[in-house]
C-alpha atoms as a PDB file:
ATOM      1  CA  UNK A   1       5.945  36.967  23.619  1.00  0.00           C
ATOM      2  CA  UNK A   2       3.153  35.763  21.745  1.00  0.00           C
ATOM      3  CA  UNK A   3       0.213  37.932  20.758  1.00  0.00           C
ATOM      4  CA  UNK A   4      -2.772  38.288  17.982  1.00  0.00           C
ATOM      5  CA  UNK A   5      -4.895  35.161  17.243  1.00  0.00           C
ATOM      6  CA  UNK A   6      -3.389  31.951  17.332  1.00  0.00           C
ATOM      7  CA  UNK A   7      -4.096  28.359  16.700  1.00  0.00           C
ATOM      8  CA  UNK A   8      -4.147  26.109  19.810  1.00  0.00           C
ATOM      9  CA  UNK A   9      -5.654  22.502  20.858  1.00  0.00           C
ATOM     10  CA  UNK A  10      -7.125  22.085  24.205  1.00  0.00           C
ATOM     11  CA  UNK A  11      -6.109  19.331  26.162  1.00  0.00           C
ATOM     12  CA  UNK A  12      -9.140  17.038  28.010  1.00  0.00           C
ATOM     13  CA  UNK A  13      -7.869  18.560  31.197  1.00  0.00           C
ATOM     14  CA  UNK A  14      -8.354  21.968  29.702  1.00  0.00           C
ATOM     15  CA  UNK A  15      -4.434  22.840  29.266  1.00  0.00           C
ATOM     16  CA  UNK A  16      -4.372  25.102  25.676  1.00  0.00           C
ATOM     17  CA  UNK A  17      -1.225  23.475  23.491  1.00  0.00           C
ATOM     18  CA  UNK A  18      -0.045  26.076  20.852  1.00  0.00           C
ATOM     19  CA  UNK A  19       0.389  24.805  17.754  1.00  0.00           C
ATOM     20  CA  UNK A  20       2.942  27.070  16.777  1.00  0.00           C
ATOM     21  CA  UNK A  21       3.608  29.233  13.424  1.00  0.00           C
ATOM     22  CA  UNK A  22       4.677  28.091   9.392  1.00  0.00           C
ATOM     23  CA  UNK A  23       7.452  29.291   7.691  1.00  0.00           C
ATOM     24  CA  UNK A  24       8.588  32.837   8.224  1.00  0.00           C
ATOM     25  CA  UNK A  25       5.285  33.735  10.182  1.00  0.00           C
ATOM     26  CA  UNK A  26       6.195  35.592  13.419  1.00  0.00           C
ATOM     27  CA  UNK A  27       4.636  35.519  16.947  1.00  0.00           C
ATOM     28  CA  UNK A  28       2.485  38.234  16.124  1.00  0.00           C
ATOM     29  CA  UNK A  29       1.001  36.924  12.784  1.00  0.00           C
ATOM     30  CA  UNK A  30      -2.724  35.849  12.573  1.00  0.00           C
ATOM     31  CA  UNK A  31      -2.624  31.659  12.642  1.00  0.00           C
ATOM     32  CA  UNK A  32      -6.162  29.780  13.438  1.00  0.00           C
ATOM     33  CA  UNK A  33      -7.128  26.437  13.656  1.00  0.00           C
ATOM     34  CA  UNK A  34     -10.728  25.230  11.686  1.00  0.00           C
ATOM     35  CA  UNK A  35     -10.944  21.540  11.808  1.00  0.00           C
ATOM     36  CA  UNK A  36      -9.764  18.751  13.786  1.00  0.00           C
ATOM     37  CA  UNK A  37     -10.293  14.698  12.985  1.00  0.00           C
ATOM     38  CA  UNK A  38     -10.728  11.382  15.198  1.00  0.00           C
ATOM     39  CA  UNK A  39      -7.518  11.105  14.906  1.00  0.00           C
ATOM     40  CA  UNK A  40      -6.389  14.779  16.553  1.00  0.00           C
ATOM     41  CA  UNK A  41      -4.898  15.731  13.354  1.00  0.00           C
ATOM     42  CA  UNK A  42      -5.504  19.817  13.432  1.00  0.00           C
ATOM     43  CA  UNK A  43      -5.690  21.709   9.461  1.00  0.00           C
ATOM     44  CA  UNK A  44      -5.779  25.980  10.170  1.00  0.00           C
ATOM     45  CA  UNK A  45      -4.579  28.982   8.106  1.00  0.00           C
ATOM     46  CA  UNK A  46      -1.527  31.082   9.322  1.00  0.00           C
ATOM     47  CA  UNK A  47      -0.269  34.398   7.667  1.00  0.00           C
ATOM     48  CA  UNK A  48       2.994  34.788   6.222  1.00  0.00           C
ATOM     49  CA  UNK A  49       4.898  38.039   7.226  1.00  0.00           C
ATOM     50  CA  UNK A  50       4.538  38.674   3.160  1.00  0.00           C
ATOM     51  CA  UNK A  51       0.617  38.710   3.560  1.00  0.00           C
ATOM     52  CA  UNK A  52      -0.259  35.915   1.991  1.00  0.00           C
ATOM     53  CA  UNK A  53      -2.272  32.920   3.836  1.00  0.00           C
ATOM     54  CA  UNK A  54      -1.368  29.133   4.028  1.00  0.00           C
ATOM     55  CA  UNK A  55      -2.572  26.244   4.968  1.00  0.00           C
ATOM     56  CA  UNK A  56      -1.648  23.682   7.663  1.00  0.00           C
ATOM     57  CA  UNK A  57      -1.897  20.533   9.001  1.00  0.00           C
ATOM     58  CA  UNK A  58      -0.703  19.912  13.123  1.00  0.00           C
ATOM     59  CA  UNK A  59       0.046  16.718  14.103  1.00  0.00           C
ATOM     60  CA  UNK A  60       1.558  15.881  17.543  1.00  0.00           C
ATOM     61  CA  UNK A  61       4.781  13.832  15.557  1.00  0.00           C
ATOM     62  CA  UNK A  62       5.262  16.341  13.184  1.00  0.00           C
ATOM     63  CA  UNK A  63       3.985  19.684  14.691  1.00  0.00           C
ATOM     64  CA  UNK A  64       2.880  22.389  12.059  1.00  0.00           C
ATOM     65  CA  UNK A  65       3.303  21.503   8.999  1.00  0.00           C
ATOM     66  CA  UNK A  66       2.881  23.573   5.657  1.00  0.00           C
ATOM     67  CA  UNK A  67       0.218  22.083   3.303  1.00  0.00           C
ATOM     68  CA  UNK A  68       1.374  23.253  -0.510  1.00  0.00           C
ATOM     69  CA  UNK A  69      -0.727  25.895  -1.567  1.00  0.00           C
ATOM     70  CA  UNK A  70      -2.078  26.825  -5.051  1.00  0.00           C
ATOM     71  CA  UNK A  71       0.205  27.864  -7.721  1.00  0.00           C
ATOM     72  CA  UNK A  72      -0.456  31.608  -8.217  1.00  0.00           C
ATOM     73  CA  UNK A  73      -2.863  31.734  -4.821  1.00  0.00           C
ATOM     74  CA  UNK A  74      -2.280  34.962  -2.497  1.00  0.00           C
ATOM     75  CA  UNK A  75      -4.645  32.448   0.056  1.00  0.00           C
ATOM     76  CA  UNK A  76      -5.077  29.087  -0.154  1.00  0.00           C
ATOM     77  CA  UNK A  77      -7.403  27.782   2.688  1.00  0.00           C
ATOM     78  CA  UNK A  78      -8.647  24.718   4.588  1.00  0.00           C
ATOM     79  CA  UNK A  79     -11.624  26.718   6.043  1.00  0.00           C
ATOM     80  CA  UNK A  80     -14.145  25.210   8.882  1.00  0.00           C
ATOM     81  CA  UNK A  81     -15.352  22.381   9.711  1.00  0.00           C
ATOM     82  CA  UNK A  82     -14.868  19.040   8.349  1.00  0.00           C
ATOM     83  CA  UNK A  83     -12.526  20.045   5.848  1.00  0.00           C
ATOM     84  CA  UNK A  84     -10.306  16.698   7.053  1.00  0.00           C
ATOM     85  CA  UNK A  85     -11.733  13.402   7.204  1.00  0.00           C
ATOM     86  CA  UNK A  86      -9.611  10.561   9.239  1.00  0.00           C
ATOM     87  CA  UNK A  87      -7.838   9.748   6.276  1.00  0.00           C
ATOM     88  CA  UNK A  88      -5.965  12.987   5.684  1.00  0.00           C
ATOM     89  CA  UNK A  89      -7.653  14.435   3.135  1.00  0.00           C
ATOM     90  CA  UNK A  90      -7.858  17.956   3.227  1.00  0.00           C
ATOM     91  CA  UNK A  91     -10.296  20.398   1.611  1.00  0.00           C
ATOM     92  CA  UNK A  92     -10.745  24.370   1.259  1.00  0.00           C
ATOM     93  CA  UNK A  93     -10.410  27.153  -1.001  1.00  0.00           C
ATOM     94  CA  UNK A  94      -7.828  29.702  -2.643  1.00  0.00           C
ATOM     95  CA  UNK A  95      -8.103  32.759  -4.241  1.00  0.00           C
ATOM     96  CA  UNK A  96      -5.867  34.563  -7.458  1.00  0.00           C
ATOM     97  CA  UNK A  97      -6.207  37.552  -9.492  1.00  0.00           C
ATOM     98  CA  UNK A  98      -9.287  34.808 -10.968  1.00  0.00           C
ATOM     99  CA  UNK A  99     -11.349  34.736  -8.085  1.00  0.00           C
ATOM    100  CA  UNK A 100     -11.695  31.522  -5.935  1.00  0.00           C
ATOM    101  CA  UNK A 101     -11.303  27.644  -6.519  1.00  0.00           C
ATOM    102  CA  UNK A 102     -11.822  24.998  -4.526  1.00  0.00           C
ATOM    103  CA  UNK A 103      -9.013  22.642  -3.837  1.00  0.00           C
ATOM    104  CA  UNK A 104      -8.089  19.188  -2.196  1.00  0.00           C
ATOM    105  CA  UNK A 105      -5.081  18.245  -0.431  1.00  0.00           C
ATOM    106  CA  UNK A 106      -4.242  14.521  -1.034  1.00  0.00           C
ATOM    107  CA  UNK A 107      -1.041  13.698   0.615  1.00  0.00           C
ATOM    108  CA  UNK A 108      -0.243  17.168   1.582  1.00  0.00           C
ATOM    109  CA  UNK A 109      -0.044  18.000  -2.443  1.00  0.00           C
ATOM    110  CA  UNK A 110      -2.833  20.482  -3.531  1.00  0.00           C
ATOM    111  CA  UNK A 111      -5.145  20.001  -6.793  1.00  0.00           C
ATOM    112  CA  UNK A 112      -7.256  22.447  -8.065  1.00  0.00           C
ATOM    113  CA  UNK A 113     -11.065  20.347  -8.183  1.00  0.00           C
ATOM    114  CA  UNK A 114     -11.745  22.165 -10.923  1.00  0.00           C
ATOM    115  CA  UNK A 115      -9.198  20.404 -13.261  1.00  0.00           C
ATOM    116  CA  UNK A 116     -10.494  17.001 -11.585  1.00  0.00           C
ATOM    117  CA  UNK A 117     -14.248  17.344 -13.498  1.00  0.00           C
ATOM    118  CA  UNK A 118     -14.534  17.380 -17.067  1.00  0.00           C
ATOM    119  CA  UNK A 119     -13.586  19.947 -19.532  1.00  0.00           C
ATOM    120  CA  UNK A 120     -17.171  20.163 -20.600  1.00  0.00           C
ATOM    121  CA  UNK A 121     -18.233  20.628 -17.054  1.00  0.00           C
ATOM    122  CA  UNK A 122     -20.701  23.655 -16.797  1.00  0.00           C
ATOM    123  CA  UNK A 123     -20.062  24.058 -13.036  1.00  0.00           C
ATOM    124  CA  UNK A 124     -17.262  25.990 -11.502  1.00  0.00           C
ATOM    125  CA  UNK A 125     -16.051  24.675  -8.200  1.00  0.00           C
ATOM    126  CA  UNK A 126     -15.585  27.517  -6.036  1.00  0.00           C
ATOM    127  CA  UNK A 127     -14.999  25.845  -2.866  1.00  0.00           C
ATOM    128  CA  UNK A 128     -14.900  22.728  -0.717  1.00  0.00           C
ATOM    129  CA  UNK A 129     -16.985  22.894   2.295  1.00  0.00           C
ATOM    130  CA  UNK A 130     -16.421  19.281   4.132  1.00  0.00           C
ATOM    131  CA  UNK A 131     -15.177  16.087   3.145  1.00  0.00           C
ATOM    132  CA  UNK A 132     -16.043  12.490   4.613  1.00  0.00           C
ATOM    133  CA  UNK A 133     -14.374   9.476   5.289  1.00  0.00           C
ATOM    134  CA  UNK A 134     -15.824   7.956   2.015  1.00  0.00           C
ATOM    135  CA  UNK A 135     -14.036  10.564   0.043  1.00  0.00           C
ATOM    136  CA  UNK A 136     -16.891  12.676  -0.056  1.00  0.00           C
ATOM    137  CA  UNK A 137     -16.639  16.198  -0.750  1.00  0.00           C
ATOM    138  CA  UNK A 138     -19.672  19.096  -0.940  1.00  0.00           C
ATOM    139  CA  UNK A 139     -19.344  22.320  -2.099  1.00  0.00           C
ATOM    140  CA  UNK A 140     -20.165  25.526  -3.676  1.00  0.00           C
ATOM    141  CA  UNK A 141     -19.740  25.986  -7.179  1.00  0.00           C
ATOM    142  CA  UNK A 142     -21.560  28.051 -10.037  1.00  0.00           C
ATOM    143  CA  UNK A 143     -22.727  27.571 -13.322  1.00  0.00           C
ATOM    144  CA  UNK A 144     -20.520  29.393 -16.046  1.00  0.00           C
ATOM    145  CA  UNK A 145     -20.259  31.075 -17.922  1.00  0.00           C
ATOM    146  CA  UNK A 146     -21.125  34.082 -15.688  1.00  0.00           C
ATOM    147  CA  UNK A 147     -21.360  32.447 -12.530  1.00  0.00           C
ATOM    148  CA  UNK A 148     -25.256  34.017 -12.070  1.00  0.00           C
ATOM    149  CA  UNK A 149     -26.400  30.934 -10.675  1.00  0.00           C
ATOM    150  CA  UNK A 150     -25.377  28.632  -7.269  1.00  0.00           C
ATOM    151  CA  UNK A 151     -25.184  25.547  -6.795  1.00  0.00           C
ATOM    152  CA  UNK A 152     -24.033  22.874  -4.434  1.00  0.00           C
ATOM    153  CA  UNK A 153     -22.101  20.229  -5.618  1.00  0.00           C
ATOM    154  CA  UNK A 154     -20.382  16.623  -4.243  1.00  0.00           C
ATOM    155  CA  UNK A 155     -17.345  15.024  -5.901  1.00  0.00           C
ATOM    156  CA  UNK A 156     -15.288  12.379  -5.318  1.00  0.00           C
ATOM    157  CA  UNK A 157     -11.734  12.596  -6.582  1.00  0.00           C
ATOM    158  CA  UNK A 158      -9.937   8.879  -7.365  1.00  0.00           C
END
């Protein structure tokens, strides 16, 4: 029995697939996919039965697949749309007892952008909004060290 909100893929011929659930997430616990690429590669959130929110990446090989999520994060998110480009890299958010950060997933393994700029950096990254196939990434980040003032920002980690 499957209930709640839940992450599926529709088919051309307008079939639903379910992606499925991470981990120790149940039936009934909130999973949603964002983003899709070219190559049908599907990145979501799903709820653990512990409350806190992960990350994943759905491939048709591999199914649902856990994406690591941010040491310390109660959420770590790939939100919507464009947040993976056709090369895999994935982009989002997570939040701590800090506030939010934005973060990249290269290779499945999770890097806080923040620590990616330099120390001297006035911007905080707060989080990644899209990411190209160049390696592209825009954002939202503020200027510390109060955070009073937005700005958008584009990075490209190497």
């Amino acid at each position: 029995n499957v209930t709640g909100i839940h992450a599926v893929l529709w088919e051309r011929d307008g079939s639903p697939v379910y992606l499925g659930t991470l981990g120790d997430a149940t039936h009934t616990a909130f999973n949603s996919a964002s983003s899709i690429n070219n190559l049908g590669q599907v990145v979501g959130t799903s709820q653990f039965t512990d409350g806190t929110v992960h990350s994943f990446l759905w491939t048709r090989a591999k199914g649902m697949q856990d994406l690591e999520p941010l040491p310390g994060a109660f959420a770590t998110i790939a939100g919507c749309c464009r947040t993976i480009n056709n090369h895999g890299i994935i982009v989002g958010f997570a939040f701590d007892n800090a506030g939010s950060h934005a973060v990249v997933w290269i290779n499945k393994k999770v890097s806080d952008l923040n620590a990616l700029i330099p120390p001297d950096s006035q911007l905080y990254l707060l989080n990644a909004d899209s990411v190209n196939d160049s390696g592209e990434i825009v954002g939202q980040a503020c200027l510390l060290p109060d955070c009073s003032e937005m700005h958008a920002f584009r990075a490209t980690p190497e």
